[in-house]
C-alpha atoms as a PDB file:
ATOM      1  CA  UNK A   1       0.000   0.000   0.000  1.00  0.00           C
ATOM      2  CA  UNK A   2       1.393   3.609  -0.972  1.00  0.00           C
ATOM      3  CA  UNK A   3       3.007   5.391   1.906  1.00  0.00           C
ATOM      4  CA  UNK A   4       2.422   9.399   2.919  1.00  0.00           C
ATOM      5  CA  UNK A   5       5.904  10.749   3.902  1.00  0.00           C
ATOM      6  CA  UNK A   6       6.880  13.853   5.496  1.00  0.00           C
ATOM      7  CA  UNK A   7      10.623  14.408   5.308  1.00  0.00           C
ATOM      8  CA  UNK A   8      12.175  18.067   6.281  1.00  0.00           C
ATOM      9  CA  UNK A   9      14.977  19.163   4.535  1.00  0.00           C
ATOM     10  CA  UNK A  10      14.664  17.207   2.373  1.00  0.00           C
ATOM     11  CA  UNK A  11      15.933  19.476  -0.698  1.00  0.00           C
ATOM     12  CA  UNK A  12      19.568  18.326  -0.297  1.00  0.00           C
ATOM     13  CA  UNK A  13      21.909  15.571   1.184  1.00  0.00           C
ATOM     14  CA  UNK A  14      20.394  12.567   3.160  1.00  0.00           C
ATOM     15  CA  UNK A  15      16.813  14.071   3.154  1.00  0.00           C
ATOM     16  CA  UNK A  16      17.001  13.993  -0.575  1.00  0.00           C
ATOM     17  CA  UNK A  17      18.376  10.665  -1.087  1.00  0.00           C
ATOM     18  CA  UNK A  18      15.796   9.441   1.127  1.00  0.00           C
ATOM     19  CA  UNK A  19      12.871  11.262  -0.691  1.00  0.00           C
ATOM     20  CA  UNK A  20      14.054   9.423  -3.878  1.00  0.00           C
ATOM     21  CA  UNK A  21      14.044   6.161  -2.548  1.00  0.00           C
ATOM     22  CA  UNK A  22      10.133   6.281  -1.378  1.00  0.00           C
ATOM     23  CA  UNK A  23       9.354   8.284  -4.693  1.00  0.00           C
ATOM     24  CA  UNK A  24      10.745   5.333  -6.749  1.00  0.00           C
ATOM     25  CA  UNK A  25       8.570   2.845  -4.839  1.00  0.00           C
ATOM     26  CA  UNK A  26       5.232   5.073  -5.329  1.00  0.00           C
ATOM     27  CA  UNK A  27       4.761   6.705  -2.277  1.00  0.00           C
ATOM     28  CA  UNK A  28       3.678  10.253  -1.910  1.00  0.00           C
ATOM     29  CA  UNK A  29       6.439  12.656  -0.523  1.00  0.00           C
ATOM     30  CA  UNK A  30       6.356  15.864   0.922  1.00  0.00           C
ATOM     31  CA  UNK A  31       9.696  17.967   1.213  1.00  0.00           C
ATOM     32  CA  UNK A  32       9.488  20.620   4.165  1.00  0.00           C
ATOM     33  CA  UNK A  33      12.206  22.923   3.143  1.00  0.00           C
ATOM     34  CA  UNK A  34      12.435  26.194   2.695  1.00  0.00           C
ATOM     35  CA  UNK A  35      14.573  25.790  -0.272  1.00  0.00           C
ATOM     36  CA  UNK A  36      12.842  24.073  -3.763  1.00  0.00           C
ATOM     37  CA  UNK A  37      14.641  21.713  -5.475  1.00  0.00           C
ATOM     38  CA  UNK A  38      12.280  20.013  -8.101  1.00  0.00           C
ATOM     39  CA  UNK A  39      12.940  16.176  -7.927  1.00  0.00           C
ATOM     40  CA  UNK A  40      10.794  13.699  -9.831  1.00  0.00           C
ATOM     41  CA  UNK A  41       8.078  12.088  -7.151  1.00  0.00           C
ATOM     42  CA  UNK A  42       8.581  14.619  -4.258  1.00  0.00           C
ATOM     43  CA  UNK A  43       6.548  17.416  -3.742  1.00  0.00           C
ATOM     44  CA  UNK A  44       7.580  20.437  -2.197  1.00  0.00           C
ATOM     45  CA  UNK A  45       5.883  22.588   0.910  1.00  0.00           C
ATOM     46  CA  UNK A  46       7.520  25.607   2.297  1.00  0.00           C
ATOM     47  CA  UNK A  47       8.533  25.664   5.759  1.00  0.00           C
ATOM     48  CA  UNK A  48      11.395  26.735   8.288  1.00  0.00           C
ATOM     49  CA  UNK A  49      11.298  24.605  11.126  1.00  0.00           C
ATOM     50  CA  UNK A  50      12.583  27.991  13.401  1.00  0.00           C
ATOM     51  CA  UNK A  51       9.104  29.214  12.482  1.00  0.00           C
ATOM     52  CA  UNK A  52       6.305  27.460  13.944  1.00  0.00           C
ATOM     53  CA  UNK A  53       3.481  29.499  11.606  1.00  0.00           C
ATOM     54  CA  UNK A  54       5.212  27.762   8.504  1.00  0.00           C
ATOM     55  CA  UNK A  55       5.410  24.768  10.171  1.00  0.00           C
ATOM     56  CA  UNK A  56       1.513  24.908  10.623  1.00  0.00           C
ATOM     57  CA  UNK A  57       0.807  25.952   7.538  1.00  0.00           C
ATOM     58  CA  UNK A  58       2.879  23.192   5.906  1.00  0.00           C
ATOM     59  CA  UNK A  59       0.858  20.519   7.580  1.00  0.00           C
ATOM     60  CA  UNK A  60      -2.394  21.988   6.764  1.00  0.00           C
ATOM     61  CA  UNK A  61      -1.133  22.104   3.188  1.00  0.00           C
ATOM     62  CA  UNK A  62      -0.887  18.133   3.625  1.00  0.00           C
ATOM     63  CA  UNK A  63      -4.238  17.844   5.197  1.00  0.00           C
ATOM     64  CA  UNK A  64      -6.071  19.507   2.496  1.00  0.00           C
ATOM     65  CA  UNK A  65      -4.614  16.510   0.408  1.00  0.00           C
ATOM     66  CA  UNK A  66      -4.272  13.503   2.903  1.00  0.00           C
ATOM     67  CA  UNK A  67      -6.382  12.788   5.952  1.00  0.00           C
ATOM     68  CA  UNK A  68      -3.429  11.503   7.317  1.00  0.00           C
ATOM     69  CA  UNK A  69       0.277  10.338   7.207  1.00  0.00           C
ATOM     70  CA  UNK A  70       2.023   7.388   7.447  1.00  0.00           C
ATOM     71  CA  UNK A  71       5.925   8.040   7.945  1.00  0.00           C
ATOM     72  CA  UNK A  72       7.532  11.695   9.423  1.00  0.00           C
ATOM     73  CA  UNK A  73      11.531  11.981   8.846  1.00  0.00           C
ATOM     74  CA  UNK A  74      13.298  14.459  10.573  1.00  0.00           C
ATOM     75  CA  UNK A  75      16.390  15.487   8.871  1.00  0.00           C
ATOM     76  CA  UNK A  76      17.009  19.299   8.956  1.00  0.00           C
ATOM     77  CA  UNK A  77      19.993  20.710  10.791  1.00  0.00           C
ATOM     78  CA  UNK A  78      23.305  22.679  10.902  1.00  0.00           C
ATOM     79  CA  UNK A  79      26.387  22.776  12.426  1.00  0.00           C
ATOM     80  CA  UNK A  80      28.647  25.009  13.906  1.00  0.00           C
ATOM     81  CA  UNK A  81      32.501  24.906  14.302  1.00  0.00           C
ATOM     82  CA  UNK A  82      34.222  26.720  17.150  1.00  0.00           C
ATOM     83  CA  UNK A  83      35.133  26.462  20.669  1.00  0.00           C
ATOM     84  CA  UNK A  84      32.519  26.657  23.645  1.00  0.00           C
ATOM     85  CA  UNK A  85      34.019  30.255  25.059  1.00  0.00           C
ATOM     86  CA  UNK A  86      33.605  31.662  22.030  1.00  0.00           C
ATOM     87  CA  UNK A  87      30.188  31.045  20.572  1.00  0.00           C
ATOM     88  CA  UNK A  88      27.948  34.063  19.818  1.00  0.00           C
ATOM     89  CA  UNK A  89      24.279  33.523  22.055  1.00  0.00           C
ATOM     90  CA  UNK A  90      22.744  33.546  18.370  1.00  0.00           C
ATOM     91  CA  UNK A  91      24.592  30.499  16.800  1.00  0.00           C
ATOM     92  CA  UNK A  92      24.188  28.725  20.226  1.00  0.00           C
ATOM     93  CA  UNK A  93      20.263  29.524  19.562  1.00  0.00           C
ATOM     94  CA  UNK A  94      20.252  28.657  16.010  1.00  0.00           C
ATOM     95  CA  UNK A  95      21.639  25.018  16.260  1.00  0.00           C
ATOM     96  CA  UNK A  96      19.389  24.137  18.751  1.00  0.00           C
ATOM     97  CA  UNK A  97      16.603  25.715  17.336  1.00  0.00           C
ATOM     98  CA  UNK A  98      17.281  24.184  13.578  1.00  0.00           C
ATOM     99  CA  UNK A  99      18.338  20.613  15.159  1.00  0.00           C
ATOM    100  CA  UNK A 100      16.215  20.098  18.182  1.00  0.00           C
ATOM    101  CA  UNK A 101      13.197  22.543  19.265  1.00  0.00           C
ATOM    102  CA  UNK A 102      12.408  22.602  15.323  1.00  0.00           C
ATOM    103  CA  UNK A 103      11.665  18.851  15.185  1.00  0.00           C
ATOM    104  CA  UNK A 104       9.563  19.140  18.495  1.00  0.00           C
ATOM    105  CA  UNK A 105       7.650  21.916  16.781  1.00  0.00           C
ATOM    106  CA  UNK A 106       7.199  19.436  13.401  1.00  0.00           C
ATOM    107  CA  UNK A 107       6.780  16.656  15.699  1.00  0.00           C
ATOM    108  CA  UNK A 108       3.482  18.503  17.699  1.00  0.00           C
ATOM    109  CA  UNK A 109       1.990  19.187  14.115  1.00  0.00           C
ATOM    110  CA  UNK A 110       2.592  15.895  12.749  1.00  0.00           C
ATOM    111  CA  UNK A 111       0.793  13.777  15.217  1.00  0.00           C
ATOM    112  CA  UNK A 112      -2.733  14.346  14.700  1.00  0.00           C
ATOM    113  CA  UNK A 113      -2.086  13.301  11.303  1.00  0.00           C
ATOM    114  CA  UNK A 114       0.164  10.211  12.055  1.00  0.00           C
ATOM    115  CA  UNK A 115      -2.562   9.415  14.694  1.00  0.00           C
ATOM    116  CA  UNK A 116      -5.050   9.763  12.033  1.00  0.00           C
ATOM    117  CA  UNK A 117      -3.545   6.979  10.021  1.00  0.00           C
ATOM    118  CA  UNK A 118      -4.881   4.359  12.601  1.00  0.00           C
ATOM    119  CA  UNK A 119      -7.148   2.217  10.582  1.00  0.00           C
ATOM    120  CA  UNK A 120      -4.823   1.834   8.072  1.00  0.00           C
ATOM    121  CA  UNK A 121      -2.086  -1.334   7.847  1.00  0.00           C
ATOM    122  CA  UNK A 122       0.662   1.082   6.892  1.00  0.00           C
ATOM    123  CA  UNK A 123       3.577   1.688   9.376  1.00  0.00           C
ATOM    124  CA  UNK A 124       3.413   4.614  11.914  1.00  0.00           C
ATOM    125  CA  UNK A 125       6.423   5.932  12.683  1.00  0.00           C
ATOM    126  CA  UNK A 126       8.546   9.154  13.303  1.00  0.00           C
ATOM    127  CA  UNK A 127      12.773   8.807  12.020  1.00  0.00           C
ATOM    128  CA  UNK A 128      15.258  11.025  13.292  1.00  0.00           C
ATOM    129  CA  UNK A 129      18.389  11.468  11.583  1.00  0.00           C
ATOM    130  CA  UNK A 130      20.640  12.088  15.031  1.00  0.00           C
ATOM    131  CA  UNK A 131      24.513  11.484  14.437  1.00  0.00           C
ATOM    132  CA  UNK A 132      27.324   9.608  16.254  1.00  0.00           C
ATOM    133  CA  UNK A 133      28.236  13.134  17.703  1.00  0.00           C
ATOM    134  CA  UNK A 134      25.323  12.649  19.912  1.00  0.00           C
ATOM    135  CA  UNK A 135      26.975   9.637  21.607  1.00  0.00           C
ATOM    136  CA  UNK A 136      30.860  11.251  21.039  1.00  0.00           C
ATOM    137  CA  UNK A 137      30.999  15.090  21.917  1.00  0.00           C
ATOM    138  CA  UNK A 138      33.380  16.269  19.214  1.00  0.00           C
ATOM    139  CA  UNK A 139      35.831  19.122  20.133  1.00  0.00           C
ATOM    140  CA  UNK A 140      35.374  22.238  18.627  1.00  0.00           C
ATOM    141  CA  UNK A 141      31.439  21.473  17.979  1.00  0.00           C
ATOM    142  CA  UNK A 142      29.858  21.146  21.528  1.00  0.00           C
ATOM    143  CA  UNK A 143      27.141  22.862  20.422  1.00  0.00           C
ATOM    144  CA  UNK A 144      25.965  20.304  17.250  1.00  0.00           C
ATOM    145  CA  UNK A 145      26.881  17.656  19.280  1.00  0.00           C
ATOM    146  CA  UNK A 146      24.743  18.343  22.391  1.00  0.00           C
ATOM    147  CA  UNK A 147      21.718  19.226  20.091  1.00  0.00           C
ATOM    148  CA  UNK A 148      22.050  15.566  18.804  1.00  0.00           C
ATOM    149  CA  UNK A 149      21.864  14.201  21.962  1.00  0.00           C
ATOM    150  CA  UNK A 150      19.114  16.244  23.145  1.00  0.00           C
ATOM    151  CA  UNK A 151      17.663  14.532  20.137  1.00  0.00           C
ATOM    152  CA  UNK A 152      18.348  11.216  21.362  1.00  0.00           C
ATOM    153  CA  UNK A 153      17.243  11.988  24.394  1.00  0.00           C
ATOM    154  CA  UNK A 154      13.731  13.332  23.001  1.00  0.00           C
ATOM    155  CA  UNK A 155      13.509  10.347  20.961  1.00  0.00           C
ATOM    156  CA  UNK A 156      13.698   7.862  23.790  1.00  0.00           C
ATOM    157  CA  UNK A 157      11.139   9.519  25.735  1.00  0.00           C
ATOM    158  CA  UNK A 158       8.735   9.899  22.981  1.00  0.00           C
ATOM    159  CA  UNK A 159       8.969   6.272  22.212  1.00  0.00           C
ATOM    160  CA  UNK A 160       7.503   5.689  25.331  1.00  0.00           C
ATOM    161  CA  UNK A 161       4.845   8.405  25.076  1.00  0.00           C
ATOM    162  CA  UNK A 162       3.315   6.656  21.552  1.00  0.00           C
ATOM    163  CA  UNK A 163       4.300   3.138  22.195  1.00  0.00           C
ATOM    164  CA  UNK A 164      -0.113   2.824  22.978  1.00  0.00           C
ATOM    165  CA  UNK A 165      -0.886   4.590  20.151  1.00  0.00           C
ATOM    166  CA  UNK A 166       1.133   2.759  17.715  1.00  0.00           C
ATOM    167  CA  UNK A 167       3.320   5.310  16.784  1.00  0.00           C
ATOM    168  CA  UNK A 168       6.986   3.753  16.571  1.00  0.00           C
ATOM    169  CA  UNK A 169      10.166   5.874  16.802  1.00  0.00           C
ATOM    170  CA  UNK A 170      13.514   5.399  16.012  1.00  0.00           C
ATOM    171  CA  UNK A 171      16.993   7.214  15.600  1.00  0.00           C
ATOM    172  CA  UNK A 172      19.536   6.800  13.045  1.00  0.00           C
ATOM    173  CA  UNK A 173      23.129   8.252  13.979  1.00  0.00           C
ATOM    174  CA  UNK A 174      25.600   8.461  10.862  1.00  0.00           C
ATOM    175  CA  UNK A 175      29.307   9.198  11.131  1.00  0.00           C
ATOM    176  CA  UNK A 176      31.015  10.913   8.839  1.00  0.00           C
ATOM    177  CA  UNK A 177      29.180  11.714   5.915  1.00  0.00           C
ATOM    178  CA  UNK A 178      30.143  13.207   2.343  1.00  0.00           C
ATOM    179  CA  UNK A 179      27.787  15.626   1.973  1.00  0.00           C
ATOM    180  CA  UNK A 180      26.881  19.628   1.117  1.00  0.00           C
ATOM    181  CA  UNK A 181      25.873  19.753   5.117  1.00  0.00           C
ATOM    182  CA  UNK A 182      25.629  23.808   6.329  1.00  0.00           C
ATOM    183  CA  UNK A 183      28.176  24.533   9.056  1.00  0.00           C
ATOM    184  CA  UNK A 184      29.330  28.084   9.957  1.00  0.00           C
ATOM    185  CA  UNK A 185      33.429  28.059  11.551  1.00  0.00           C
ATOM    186  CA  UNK A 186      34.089  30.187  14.185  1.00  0.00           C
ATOM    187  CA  UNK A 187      37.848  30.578  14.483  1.00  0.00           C
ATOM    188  CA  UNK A 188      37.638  33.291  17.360  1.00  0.00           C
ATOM    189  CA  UNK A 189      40.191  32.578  20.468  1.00  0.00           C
ATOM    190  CA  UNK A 190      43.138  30.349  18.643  1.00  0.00           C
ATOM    191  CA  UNK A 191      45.415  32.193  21.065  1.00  0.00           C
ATOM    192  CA  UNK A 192      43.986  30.314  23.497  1.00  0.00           C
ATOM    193  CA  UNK A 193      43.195  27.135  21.704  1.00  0.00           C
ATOM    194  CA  UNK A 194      45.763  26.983  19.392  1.00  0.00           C
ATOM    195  CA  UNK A 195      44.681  23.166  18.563  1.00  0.00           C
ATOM    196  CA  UNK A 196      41.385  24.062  17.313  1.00  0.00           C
ATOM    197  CA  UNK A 197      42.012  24.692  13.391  1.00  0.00           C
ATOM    198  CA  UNK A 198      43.550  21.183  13.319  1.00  0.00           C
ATOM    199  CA  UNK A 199      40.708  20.024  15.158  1.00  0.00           C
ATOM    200  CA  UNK A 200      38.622  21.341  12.875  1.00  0.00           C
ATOM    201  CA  UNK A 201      40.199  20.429   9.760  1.00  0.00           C
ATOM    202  CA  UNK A 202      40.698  16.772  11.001  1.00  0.00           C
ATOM    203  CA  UNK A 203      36.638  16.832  10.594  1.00  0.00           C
ATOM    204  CA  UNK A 204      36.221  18.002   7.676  1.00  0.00           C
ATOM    205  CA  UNK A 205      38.907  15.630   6.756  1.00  0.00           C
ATOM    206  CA  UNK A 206      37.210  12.686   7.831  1.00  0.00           C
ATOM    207  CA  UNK A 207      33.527  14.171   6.399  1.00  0.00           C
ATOM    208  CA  UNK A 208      35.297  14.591   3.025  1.00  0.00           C
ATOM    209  CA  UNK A 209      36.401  10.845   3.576  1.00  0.00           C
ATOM    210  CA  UNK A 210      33.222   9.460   5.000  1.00  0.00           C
ATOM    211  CA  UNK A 211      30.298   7.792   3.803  1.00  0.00           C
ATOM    212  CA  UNK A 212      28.353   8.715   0.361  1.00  0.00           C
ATOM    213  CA  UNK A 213      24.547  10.615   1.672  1.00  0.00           C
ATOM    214  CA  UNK A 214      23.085   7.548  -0.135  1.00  0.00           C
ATOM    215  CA  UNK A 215      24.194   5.159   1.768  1.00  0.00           C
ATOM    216  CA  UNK A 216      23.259   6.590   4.544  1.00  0.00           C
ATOM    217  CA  UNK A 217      19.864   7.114   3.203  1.00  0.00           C
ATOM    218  CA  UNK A 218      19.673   3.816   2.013  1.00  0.00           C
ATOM    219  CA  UNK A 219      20.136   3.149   6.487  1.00  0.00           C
ATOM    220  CA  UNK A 220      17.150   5.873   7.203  1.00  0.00           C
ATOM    221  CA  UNK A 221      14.526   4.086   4.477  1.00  0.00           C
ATOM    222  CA  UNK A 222      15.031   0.814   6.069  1.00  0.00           C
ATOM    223  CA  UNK A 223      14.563   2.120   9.275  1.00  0.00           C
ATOM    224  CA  UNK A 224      11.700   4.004   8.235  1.00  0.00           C
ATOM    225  CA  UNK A 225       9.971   0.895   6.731  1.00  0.00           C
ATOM    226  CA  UNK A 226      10.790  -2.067   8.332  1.00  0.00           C
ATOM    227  CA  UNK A 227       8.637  -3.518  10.080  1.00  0.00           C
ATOM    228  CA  UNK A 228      10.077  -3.781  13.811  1.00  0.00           C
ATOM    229  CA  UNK A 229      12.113  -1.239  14.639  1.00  0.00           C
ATOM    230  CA  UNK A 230      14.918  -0.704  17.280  1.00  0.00           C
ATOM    231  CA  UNK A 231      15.514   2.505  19.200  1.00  0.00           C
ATOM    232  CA  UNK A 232      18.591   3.584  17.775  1.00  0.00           C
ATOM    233  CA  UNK A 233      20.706   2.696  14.670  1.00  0.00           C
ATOM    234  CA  UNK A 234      24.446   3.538  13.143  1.00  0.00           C
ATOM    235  CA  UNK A 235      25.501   4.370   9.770  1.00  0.00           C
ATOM    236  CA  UNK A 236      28.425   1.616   9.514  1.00  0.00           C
ATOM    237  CA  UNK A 237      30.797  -0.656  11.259  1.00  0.00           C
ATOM    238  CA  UNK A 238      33.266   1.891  12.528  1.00  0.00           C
ATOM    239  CA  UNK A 239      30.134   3.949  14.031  1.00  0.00           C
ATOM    240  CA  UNK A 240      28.851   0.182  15.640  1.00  0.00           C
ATOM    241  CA  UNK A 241      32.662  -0.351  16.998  1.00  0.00           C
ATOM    242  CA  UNK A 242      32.321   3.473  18.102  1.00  0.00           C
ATOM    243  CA  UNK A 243      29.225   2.719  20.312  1.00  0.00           C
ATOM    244  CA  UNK A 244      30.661  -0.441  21.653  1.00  0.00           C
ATOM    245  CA  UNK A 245      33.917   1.106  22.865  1.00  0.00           C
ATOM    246  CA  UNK A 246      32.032   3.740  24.460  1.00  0.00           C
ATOM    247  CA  UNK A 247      29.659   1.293  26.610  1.00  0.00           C
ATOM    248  CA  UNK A 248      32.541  -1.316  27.571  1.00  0.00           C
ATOM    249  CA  UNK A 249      36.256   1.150  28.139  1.00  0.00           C
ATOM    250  CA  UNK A 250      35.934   3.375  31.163  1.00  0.00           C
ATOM    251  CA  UNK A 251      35.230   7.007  30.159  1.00  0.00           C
ATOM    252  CA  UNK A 252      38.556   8.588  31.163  1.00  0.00           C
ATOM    253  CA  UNK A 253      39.358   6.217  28.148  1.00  0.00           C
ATOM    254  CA  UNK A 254      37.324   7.052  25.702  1.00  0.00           C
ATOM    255  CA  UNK A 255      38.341  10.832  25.846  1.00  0.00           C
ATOM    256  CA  UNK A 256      41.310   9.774  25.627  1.00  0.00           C
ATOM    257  CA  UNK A 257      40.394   8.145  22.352  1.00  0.00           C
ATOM    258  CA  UNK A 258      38.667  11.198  21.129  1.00  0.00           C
ATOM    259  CA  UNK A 259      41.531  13.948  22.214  1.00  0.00           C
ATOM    260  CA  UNK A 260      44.062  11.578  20.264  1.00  0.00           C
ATOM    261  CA  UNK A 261      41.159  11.737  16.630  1.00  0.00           C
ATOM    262  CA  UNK A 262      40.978  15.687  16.936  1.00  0.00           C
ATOM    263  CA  UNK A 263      44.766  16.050  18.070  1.00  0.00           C
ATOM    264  CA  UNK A 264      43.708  18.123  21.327  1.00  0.00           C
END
């Protein structure tokens, strides 16, 4: 049966990849962006998940056309490169209003119309597209990395909230990925942290390196339509290994680890 999905931001990178994917097997798809890109299959609906009116105005867009939906995708958000002292108060509100209260706001819209798909045998279920920084607080990008595991946090919690309702959530962290991902540098205070540009440049290194957006969208449209579905999911083997060392070596260890990656 043909699926409604919701994906945001889904006008470049992963979020595009993944729109394909459910275009090519007939489903409807909606791109909440604020940006157009026309792509064969996907329709687009204006919104910036800062601004709750668009938000609500993208949804009742949908409802005019659906009485419900079947499959909500969250994958808007930006970075932001720089040391903790030196962040402005806007970035610090930006990134956590792009990456974490904007998928709360999509998430309060969406679930009337999720709800709604009850007598239906489709799936129900909400995908976050998190990252491994949720799990590993990078250097030099505190703030991205705490919004991702606010995220993981949210999602966890909310699993609980709709597990009666049949509404199934899940969380899909990638590692490094090759993509045209927004992230503003902040090189303010290398007197004092003299490490940071090689810190820096070791991650973009490693992004440059790292997996190809469809792969990793290949991870988030399994995990959107399979039909049991664990909490949380990597991208690859290295970010599995990543999540084991952290559980099992003591955590004086794993910073350690992650000092020695981003040569602090």
């Amino acid at each position: 049966m043909p699926k409604t999905v919701v994906i945001t931001g889904a006008s470049s990178g992963i979020g595009r990849d993944v729109a394909a994917m459910f275009a090519r097997c007939g489903d409807t798809v909606y791109d909440l962006s604020r940006t157009e890109k026309p792509q064969e299959g996907v329709s687009h609906v204006y919104c910036d998940v800062t601004l709750r009116p668009t938000i609500l105005q993208a949804f009742e867009t949908i409802s005019q056309k659906h009485s419900c939906i079947d499959i909500l995708i969250l994958c808007a958000g930006i970075g932001m490169a720089g040391s903790v002292e030196h962040i402005t108060a806007e970035d610090m509100h930006r990134q956590f209003e792009v990456n974490t209260f904007g998928p709360i706001s999509v998430i309060q819209s969406a679930l009337p119309l999720l709800r709604a798909s009850k007598e239906s045998q489709t799936i129900r279920r909400i995908v976050f597209v998190s990252s491994m920084a949720a799990a590993f607080g990078i250097p030099f990008q505190a703030m991205y990395s705490a919004t991702k595991a606010a995220v993981n946090s949210l999602a966890f919690s909310l699993s609980n909230e709709l597990y009666a309702q049949g509404i199934s959530v899940t969380v899909v962290m990638p590692g490094d990925v090759k993509t045209d991902f927004q992230r503003k540098t902040n090189l303010a205070g290398t007197d004092v942290y003299p490490h940071m540009q090689d810190a820096i440049s070791q991650m973009e290194h490693d992004e440059a390196n790292g997996l190809s957006s469809q792969s990793v969208a290949r991870k988030v449209f399994r995990a959107a339509t399979r039909k049991k579905v664990a909490l949380f999911y990597t991208s690859d083997l290295k970010s599995d290994m990543e999540c084991l060392l952290q559980r099992l070596v003591p955590t004086r260890f794993a910073l350690y680890v992650v000092r020695k990656m981003y040569h602090c």
